[in-house]
Protein backbone atom coordinates (compact mmCIF):
# COMPACT_ATOMS: atom_id res chain seq x y z
CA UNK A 1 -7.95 -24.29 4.48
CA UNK A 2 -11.08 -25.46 2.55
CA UNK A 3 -12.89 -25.32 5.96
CA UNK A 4 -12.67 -21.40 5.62
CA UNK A 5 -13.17 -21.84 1.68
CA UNK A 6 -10.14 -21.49 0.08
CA UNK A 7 -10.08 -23.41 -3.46
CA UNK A 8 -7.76 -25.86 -4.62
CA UNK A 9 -6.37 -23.00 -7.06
CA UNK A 10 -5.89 -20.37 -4.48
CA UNK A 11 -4.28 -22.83 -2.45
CA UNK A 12 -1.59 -23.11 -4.93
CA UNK A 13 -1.69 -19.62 -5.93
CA UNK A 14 -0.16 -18.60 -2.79
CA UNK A 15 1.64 -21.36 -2.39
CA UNK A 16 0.36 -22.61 0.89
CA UNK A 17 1.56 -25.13 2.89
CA UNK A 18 1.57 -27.76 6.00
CA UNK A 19 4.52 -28.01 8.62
CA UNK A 20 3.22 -31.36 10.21
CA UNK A 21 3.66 -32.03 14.31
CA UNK A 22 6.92 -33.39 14.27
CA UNK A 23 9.93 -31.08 14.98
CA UNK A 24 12.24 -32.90 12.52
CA UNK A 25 11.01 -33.66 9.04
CA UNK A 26 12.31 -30.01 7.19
CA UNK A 27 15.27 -30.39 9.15
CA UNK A 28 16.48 -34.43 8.02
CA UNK A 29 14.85 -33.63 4.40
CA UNK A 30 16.81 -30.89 4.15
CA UNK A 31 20.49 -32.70 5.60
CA UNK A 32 19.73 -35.27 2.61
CA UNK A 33 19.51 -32.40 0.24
CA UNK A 34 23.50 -31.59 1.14
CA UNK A 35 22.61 -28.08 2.64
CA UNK A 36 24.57 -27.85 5.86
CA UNK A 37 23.58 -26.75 9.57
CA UNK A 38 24.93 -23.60 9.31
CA UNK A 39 22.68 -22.85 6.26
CA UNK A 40 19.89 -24.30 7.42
CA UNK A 41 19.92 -21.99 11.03
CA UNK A 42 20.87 -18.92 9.00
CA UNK A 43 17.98 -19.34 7.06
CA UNK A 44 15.78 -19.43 9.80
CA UNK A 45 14.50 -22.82 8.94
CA UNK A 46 15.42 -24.52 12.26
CA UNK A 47 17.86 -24.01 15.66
CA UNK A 48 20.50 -25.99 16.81
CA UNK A 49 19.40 -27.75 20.30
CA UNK A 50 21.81 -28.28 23.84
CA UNK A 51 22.02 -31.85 21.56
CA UNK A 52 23.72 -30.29 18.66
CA UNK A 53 20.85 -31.45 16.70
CA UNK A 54 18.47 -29.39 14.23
CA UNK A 55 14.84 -28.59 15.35
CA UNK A 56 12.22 -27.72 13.27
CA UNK A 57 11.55 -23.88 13.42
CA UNK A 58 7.81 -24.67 12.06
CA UNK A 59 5.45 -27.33 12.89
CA UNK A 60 2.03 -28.18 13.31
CA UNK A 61 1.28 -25.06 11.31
CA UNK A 62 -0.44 -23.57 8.15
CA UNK A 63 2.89 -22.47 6.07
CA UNK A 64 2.24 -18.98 3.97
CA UNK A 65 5.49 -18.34 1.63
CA UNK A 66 6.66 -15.01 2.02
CA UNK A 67 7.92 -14.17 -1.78
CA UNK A 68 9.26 -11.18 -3.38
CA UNK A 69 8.65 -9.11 -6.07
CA UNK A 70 10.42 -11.09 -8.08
CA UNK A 71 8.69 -14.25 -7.68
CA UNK A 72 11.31 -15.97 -5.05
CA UNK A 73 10.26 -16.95 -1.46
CA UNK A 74 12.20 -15.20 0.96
CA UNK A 75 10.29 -16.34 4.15
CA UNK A 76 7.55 -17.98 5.27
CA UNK A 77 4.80 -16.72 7.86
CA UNK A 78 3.30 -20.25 9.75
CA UNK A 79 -0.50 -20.09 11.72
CA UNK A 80 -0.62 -22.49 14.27
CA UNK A 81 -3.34 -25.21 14.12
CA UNK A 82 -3.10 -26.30 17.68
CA UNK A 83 -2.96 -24.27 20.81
CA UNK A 84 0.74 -23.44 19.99
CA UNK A 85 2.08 -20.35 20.71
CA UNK A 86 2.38 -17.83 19.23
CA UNK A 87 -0.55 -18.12 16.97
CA UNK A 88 1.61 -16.29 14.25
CA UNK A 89 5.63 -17.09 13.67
CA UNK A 90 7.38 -15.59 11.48
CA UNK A 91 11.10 -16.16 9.66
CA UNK A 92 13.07 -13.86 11.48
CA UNK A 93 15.44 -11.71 9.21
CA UNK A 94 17.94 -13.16 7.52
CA UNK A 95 20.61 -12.30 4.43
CA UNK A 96 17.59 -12.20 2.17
CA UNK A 97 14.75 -11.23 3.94
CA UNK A 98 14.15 -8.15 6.20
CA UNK A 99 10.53 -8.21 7.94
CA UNK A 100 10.31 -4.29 7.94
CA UNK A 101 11.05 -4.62 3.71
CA UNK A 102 8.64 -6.95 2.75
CA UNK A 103 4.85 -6.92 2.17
CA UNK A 104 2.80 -10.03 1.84
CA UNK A 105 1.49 -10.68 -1.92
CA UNK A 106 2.81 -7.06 -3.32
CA UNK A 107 4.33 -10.15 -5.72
CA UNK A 108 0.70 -9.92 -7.02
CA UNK A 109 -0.57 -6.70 -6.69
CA UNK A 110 1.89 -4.60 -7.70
CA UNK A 111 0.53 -6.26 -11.23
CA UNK A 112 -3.34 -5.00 -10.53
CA UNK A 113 -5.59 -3.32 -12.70
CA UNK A 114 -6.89 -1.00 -9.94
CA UNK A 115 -5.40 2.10 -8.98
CA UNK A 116 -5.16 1.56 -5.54
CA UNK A 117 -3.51 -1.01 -2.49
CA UNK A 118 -5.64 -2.31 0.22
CA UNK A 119 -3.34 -2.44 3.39
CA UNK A 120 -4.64 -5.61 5.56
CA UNK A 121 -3.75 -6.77 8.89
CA UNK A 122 -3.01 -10.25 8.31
CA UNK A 123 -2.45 -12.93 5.49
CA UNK A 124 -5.95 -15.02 5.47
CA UNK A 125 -7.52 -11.35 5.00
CA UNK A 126 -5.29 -11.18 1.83
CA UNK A 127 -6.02 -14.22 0.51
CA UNK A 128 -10.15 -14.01 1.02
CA UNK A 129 -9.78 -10.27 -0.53
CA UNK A 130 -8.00 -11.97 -3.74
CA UNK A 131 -10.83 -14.86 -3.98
CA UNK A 132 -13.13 -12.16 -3.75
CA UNK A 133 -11.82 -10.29 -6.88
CA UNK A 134 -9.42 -7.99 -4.96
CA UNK A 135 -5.89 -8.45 -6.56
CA UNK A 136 -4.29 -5.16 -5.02
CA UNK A 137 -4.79 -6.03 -1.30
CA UNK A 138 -1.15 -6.50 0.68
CA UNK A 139 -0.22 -7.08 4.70
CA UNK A 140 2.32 -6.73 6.36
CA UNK A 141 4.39 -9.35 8.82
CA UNK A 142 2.46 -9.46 11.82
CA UNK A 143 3.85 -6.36 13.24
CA UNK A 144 3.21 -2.52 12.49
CA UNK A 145 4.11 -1.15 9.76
CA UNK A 146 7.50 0.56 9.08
CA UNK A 147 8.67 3.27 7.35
CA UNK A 148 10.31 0.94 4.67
CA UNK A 149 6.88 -0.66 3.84
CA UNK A 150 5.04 2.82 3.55
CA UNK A 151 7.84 3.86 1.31
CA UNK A 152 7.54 0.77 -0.66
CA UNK A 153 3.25 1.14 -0.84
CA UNK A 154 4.08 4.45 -2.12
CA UNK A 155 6.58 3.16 -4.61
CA UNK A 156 3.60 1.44 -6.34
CA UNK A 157 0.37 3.64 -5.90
CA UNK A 158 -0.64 7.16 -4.79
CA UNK A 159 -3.66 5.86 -2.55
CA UNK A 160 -3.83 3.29 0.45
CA UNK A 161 -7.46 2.00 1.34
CA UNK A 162 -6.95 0.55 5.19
CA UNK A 163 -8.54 -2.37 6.58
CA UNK A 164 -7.49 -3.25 9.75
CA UNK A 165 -9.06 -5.12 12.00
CA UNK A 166 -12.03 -3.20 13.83
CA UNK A 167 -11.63 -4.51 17.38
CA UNK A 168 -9.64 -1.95 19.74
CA UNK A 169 -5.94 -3.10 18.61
CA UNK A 170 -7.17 -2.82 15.38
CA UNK A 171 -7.62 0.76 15.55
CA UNK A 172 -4.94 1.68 17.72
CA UNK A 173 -2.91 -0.07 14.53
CA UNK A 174 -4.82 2.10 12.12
CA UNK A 175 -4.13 5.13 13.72
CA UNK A 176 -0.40 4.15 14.07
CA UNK A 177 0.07 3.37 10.66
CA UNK A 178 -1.83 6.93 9.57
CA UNK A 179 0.99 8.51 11.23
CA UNK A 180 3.74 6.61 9.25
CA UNK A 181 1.65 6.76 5.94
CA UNK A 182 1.21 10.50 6.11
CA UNK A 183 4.73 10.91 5.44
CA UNK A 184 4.95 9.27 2.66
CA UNK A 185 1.89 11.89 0.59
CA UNK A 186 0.02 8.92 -0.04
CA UNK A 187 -4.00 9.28 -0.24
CA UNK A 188 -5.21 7.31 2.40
CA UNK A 189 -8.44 5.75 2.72
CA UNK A 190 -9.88 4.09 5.90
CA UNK A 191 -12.47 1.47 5.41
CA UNK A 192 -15.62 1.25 8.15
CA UNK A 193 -16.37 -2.78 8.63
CA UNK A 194 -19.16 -2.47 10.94
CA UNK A 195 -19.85 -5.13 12.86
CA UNK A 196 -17.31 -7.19 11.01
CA UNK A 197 -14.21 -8.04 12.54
CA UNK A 198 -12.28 -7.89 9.97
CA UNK A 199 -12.59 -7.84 5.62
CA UNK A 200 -13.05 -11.75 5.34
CA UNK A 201 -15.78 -11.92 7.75
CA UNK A 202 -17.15 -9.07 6.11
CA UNK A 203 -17.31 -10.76 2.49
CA UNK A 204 -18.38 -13.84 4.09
CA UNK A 205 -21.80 -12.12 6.48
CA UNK A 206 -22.65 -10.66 2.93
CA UNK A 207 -22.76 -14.34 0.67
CA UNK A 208 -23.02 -13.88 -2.89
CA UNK A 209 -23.55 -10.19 -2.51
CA UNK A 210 -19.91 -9.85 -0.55
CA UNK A 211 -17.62 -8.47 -3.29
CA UNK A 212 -20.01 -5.64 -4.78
CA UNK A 213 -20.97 -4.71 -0.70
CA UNK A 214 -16.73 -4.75 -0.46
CA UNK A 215 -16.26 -2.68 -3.21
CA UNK A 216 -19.00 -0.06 -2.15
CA UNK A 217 -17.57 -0.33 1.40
CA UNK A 218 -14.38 0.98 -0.31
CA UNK A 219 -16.37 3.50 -2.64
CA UNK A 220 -17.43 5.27 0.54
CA UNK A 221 -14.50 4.95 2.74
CA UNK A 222 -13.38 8.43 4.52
CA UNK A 223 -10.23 9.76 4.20
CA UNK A 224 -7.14 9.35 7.26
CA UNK A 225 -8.24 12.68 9.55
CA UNK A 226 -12.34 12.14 8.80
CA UNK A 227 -11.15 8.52 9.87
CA UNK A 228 -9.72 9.90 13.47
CA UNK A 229 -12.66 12.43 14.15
CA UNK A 230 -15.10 9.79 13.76
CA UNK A 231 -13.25 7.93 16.49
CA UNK A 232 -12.79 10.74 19.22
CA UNK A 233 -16.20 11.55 18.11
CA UNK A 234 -17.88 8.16 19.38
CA UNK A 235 -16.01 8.55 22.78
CA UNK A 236 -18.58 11.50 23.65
CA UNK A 237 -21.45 12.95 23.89
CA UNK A 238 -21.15 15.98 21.76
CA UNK A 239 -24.59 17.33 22.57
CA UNK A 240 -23.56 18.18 26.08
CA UNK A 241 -21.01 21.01 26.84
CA UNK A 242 -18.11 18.68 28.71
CA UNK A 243 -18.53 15.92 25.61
CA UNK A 244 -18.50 19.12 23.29
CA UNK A 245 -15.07 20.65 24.63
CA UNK A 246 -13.45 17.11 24.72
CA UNK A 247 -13.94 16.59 21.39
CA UNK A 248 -13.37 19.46 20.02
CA UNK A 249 -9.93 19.24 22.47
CA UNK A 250 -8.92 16.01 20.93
CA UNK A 251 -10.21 16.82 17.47
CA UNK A 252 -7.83 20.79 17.49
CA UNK A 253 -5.21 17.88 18.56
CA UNK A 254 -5.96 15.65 15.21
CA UNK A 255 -6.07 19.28 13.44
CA UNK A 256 -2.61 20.19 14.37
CA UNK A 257 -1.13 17.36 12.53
CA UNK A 258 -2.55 18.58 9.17
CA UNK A 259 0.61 20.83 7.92
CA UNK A 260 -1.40 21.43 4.39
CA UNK A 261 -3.20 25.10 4.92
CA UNK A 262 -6.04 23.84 2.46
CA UNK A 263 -6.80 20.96 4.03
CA UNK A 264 -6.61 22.94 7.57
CA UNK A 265 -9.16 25.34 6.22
CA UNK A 266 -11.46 22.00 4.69
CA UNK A 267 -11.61 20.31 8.03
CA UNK A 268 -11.86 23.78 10.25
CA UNK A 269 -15.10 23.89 7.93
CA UNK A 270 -16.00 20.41 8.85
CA UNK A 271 -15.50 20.86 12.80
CA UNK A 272 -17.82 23.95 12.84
CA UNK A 273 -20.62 22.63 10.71
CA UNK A 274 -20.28 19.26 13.41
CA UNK A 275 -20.18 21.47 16.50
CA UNK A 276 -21.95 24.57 15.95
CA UNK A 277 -18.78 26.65 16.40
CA UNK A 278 -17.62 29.48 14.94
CA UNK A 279 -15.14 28.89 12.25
CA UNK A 280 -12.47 31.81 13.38
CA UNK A 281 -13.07 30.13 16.94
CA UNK A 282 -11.34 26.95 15.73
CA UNK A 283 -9.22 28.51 13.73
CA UNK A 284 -7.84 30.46 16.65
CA UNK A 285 -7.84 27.18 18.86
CA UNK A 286 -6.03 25.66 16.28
CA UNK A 287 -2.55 28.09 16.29
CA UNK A 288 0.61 25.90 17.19
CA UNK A 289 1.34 29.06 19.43
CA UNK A 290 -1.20 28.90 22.03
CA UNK A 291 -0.55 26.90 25.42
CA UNK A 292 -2.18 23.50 25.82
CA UNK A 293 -3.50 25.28 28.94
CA UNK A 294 -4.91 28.24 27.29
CA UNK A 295 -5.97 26.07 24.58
CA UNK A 296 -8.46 24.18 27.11
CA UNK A 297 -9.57 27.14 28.79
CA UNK A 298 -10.52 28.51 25.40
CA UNK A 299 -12.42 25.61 24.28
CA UNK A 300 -14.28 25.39 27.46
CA UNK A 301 -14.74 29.14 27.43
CA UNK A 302 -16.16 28.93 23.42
CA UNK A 303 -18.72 26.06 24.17
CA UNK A 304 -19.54 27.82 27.10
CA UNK A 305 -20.76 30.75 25.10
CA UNK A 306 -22.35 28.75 22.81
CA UNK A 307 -24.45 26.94 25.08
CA UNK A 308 -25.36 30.57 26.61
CA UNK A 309 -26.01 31.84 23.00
CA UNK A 310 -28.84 28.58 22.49
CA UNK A 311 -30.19 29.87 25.43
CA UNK A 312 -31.15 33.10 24.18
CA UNK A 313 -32.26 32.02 21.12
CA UNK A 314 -34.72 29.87 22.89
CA UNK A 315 -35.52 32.82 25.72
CA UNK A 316 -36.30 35.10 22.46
CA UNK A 317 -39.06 32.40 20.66
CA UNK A 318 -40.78 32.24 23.88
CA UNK A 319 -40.30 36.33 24.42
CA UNK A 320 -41.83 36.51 20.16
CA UNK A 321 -44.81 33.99 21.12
């Protein structure tokens, strides 16, 4: 933990811990305490062996308390610091804690002074967000997040900034977590890392100068469908005709999830100033009514004309020279 920085006092902000190697120690410590077996299992804390003897749940890991909102641990979240696996374990649910209910540190920053939650991917990202000045950053358990958890985000704030990680399951996370957020109404942001993996290596490439470069990342961060057209986007070549039509397929796709008539009109206004298209064009490409196979032909068909339509323009300069 101090090899990736973390200060005595954040140490014991969050609470974090050490499960050593052996597969016994929580288990005997917690015998001599009077709790019984069936306590103990139930909790998640350890598993009864072919021996009928109690075995360690966590070892040889990093221990992150999972606590609620009002201030008791319910679970705890353990990294492994060998070649373990998995990397990540997690309490599984039990009478007091349900994974898909609970958000890591909303203990803290449903208390923040901003008026916004960063959603993060994982509990180190967190942690370097809060020693970075960031008190309203939450994550959830290592898996993707529910309906529950977007309900409670929404509970405490009207607008999400996300910072996943930026590798590919990163995104495929982001965009699966758009989908449950939208339901909620919640403003959500999506943050651009660059070449950063993730926000802690971000912070960390910038030194000194890594919280203000955070906080303008933030500042500038696009909202959820700007988010998605920048990624279909950078999977063509929109200055040819095919890379043209298969964006603008998958982008009328993206389009059709915006119920909201304003925003429809806001980002039909955005696709033809990015594509050179008519604005009617999209609109019409855009009607829930049309096939998916007329819907192709059509976008084919429009950039087809386009291109024809450049084509003339240029024929005419040469004609006016």
């Amino acid at each position: 933990l101090r090899d990736r920085g973390l200060s005595l006092s954040i140490i014991t902000k969050f609470g974090l811990g050490y499960a050593p190697g052996s597969i016994y120690p929580l288990s005997d410590y917690l015998i001599k305490k009077k709790f019984s077996k069936e306590e103990i299992i139930n909790a998640n804390l350890a598993y009864n062996t072919r021996r009928n003897t109690l075995r360690d749940r966590f070892y040889e890991r990093v221990i992150f308390p999972i606590i609620d909102i009002r201030g008791n641990v319910i679970a705890f979240g353990g990294r492994s610091i060998s070649n373990n696996e998995p990397k990540y374990l997690n309490t599984s649910d039990t009478l007091v804690f349900k994974k898909s209910n609970a958000l890591f540190a909303l203990n803290f920053a449903k208390n923040t002074k901003y008026d916004y939650l960063i959603l993060c991917e994982g509990y180190m990202d967190v942690i370097s967000l809060f020693k970075a000045g960031f008190d309203n950053a939450v994550a959830t358990l290592g898996t993707a997040i529910t309906d529950q958890q977007a309900n409670i985000l929404r509970r405490y704030t009207k607008k999400v900034v996300m910072t996943y990680d930026s590798d590919e399951a990163g995104r495929k996370a982001t965009k699966r977590a758009i989908n449950i957020l939208r339901k909620t109404d919640l403003n959500i942001k999506v943050l651009n890392l660059g070449d950063s993996k993730d926000p802690d290596e971000f912070i960390k490439s910038h030194g000194k100068e890594g919280p203000l470069k955070f906080k303008k990342l933030i500042e500038n961060s696009v909202n959820d469908i700007e988010y998605r057209f920048y990624e279909v986007k950078n999977k063509y070549d929109i200055d040819t005709p095919i890379g043209k039509s298969a964006y603008l397929e998958e982008a009328i796709n993206v389009l059709l999830g915006v119920e909201d008539k304003l925003e429809q009109e806001i980002y039909v206004n955005y696709l033809a100033n990015e594509t050179g298209m008519l604005k009617t064009t999209i609109l019409s490409l855009s009607l829930i009514h049309i096939s998916e196979p007329t819907r192709l032909l059509s976008i084919s068909y429009a950039v087809f004309c386009l291109k024809k339509k450049k084509k003339k323009k240029k024929k005419q300069k040469k004609k006016n020279k």
